[in-house]
Every structure is written in structure tokens, then in C-alpha cells.
N, C-alpha and C. Protein backbone atom coordinates (compact mmCIF):
# COMPACT_ATOMS: atom_id res chain seq x y z
N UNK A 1 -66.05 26.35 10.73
CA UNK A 1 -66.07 27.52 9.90
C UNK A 1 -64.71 27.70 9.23
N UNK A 2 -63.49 27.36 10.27
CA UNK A 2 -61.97 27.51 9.09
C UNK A 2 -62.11 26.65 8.31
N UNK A 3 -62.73 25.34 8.56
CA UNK A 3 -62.43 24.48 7.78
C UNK A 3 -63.23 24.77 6.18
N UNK A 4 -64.52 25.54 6.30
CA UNK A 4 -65.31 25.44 5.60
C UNK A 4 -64.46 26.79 4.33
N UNK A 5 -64.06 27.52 5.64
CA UNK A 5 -63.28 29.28 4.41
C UNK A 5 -61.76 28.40 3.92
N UNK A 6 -61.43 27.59 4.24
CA UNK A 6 -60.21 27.16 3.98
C UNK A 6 -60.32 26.01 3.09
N UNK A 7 -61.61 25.27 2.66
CA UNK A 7 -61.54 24.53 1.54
C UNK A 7 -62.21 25.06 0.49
N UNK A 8 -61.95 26.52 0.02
CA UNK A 8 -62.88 27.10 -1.36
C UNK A 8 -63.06 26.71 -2.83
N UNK A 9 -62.28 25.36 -2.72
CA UNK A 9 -62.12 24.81 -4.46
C UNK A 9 -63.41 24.63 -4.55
N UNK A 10 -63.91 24.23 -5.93
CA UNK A 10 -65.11 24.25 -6.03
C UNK A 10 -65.46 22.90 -6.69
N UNK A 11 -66.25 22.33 -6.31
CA UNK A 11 -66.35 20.16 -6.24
C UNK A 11 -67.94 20.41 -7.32
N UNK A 12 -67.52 19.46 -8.44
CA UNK A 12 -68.72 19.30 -8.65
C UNK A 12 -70.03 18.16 -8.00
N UNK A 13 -71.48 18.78 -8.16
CA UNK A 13 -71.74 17.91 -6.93
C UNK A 13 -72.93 17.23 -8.44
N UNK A 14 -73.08 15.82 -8.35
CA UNK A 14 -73.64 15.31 -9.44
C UNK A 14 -74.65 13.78 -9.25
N UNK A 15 -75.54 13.94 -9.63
CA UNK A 15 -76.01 12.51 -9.46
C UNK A 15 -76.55 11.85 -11.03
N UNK A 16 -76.44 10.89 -10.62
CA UNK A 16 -76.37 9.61 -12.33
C UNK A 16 -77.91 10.06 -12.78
N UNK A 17 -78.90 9.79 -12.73
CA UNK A 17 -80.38 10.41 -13.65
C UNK A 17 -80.33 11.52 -13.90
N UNK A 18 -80.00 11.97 -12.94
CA UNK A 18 -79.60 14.01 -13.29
C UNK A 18 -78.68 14.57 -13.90
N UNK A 19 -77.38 14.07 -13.70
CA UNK A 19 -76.39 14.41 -14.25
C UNK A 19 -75.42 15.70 -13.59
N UNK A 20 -74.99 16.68 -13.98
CA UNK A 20 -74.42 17.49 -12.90
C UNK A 20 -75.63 18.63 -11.82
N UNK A 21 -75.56 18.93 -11.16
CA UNK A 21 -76.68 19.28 -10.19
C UNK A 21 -76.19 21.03 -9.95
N UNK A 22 -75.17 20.88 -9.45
CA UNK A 22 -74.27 22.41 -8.69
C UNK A 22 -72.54 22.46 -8.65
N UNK A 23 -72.00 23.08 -8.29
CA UNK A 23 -71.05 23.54 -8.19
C UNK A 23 -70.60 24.21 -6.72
N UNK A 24 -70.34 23.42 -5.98
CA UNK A 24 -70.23 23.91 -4.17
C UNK A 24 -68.80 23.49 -3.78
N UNK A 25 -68.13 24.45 -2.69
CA UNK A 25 -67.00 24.78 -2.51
C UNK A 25 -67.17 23.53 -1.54
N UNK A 26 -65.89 23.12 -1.57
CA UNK A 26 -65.48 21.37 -1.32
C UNK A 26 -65.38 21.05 0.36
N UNK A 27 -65.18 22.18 0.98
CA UNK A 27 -65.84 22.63 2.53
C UNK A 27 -67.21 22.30 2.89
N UNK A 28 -67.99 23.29 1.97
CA UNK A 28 -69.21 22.56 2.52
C UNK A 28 -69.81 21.68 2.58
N UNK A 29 -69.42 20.80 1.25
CA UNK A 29 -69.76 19.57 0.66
C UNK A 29 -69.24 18.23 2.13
N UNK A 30 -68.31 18.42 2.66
CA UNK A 30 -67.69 17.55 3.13
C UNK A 30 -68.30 18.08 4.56
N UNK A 31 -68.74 19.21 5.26
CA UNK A 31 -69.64 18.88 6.03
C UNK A 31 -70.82 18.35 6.05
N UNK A 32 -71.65 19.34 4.45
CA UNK A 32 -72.79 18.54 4.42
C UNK A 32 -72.71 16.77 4.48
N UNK A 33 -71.54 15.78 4.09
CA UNK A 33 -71.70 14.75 4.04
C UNK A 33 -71.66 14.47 5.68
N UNK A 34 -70.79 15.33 6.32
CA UNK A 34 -70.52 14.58 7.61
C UNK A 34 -72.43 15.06 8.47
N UNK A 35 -72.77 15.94 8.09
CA UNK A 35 -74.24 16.20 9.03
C UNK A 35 -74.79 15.19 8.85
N UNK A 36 -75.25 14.60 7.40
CA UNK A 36 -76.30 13.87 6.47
C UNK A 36 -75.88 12.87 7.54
N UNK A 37 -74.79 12.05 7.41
CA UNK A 37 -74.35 11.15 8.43
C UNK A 37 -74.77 10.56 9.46
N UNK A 38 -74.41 11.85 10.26
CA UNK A 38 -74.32 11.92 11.66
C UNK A 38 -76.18 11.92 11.98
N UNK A 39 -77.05 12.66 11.18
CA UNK A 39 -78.29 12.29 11.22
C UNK A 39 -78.91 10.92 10.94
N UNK A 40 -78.53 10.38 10.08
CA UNK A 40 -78.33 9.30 9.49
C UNK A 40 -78.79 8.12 10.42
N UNK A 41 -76.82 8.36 11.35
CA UNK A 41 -76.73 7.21 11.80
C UNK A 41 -77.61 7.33 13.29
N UNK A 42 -77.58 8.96 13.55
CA UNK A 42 -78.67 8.82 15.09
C UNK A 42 -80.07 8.42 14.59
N UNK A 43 -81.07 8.63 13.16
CA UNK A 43 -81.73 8.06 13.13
C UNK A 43 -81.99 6.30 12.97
N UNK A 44 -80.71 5.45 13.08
CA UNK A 44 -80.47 4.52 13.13
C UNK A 44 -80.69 3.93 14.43
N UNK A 45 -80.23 4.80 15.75
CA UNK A 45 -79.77 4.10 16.55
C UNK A 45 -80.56 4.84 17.51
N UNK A 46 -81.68 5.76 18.05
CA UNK A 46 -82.43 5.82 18.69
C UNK A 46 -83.49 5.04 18.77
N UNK A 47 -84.40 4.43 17.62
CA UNK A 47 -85.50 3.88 18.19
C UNK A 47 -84.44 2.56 18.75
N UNK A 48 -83.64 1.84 18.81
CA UNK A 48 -82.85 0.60 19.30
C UNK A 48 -82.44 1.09 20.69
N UNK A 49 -81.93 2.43 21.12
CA UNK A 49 -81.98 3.23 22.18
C UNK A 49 -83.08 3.00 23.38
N UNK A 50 -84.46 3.69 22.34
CA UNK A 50 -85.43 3.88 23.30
C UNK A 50 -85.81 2.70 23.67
N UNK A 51 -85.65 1.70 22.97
CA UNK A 51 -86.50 0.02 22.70
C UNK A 51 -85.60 0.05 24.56
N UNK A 52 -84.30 -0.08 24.41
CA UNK A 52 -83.56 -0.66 25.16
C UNK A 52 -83.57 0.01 26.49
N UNK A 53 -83.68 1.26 26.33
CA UNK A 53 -84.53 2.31 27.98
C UNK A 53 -86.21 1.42 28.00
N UNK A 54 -86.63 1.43 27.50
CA UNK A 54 -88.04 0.58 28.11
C UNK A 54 -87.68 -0.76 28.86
N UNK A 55 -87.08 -1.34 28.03
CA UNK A 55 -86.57 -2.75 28.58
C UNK A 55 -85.84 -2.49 29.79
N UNK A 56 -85.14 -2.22 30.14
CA UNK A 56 -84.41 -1.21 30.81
C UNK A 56 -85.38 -0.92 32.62
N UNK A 57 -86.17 -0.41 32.31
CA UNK A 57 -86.87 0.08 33.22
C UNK A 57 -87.56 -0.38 33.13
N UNK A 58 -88.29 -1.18 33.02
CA UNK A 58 -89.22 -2.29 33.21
C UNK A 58 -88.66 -3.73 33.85
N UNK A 59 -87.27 -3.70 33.39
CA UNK A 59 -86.41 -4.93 34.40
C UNK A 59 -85.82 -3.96 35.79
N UNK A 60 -86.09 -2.73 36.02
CA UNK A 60 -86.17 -2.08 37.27
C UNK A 60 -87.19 -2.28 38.23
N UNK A 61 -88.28 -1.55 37.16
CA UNK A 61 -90.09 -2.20 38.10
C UNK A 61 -90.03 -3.63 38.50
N UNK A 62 -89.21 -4.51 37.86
CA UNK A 62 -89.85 -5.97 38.04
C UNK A 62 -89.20 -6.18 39.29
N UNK A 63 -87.80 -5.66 39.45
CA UNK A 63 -87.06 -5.97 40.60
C UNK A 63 -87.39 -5.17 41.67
N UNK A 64 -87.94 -4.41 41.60
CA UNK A 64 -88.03 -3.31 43.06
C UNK A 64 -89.30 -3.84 43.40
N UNK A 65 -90.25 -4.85 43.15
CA UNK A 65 -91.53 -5.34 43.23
C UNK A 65 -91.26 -6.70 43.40
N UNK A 66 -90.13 -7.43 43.14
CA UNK A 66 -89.84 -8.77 43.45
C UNK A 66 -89.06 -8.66 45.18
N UNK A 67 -88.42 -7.36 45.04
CA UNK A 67 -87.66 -7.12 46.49
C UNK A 67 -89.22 -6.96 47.39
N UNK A 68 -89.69 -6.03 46.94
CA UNK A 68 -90.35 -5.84 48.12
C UNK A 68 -91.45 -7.22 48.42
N UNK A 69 -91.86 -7.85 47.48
CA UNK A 69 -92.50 -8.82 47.93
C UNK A 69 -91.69 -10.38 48.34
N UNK A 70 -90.68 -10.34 48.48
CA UNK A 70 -89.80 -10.90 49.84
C UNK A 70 -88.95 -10.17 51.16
N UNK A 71 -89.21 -9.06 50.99
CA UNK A 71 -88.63 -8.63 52.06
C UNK A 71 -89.24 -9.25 53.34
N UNK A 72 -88.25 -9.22 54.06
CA UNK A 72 -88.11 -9.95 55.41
C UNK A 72 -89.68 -9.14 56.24
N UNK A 73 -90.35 -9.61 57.37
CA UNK A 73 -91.54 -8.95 57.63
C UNK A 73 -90.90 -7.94 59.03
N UNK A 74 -91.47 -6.77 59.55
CA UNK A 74 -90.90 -5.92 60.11
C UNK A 74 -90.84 -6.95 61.71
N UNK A 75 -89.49 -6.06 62.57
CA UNK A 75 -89.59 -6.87 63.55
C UNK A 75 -90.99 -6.09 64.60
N UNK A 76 -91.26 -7.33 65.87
CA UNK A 76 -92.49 -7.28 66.46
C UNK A 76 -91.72 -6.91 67.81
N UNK A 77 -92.37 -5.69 67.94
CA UNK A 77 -91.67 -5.22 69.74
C UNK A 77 -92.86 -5.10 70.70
N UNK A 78 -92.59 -5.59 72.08
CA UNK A 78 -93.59 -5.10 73.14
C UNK A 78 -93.25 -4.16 73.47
């Protein structure tokens, strides 16, 4: 929020088919780039996430099912 009251110049914001769009104080602009981002890049890197938690836990199941089917057999008491 300081950062946002403390950058009040005003940035033009513009794209090439359109041409100029708005006029937004250079604070918000530079968060909005950092959100867009930061969404951006987590929509990048969760489904590679989740891929890698499945894999993940499924090389858990394989091993807790490879242990138990060598485990040693219980000892035999009279």
C-alpha cells in the first residue's frame, strides 16, 4: 500500500491494435504486473507439482507393499 500511495505518477498503459487504453498511477501498474506474474508462473508450475505428488506417492505405495511382502515371517514360540 506505501508503495502503491508513493508511486502516484501517472504511466500510460497501451497496447499496439488498440493503441492507448488508460492512464494508471505507476504503483499500481507495477503491482498489477507483479500479481499477473506471480499467477502466471503458479499456473505454470502446479499441474508439474501435482504430476510430481502423484508420482510421489505412488513410489510410497509401491514401497510400503514391497516391504511388507518381504518382511521376515513372525518368530514361532512354544
Amino acid at each position: 500500500m506505501i508503495f502503491l500511495l508513493s508511486n502516484r505518477v501517472a504511466a500510460l498503459v497501451s497496447f499496439w491494435p488498440f493503441g492507448q487504453v488508460a492512464a494508471w498511477p505507476l504503483g499500481a501498474l507495477v503491482l498489477v504486473a507483479l500479481v499477473l506474474g506471480f499467477l502466471l508462473g503458479l499456473a505454470f508450475h502446479l499441474p508439474h507439482r501435482f504430476a510430481l505428488n502423484r508420482r510421489a506417492k505412488r513410489a510410497e505405495n509401491r514401497a510400503a507393499e514391497l516391504e511388507a511382502r518381504n518382511a521376515p515371517p513372525p518368530p514361532v514360540s512354544f
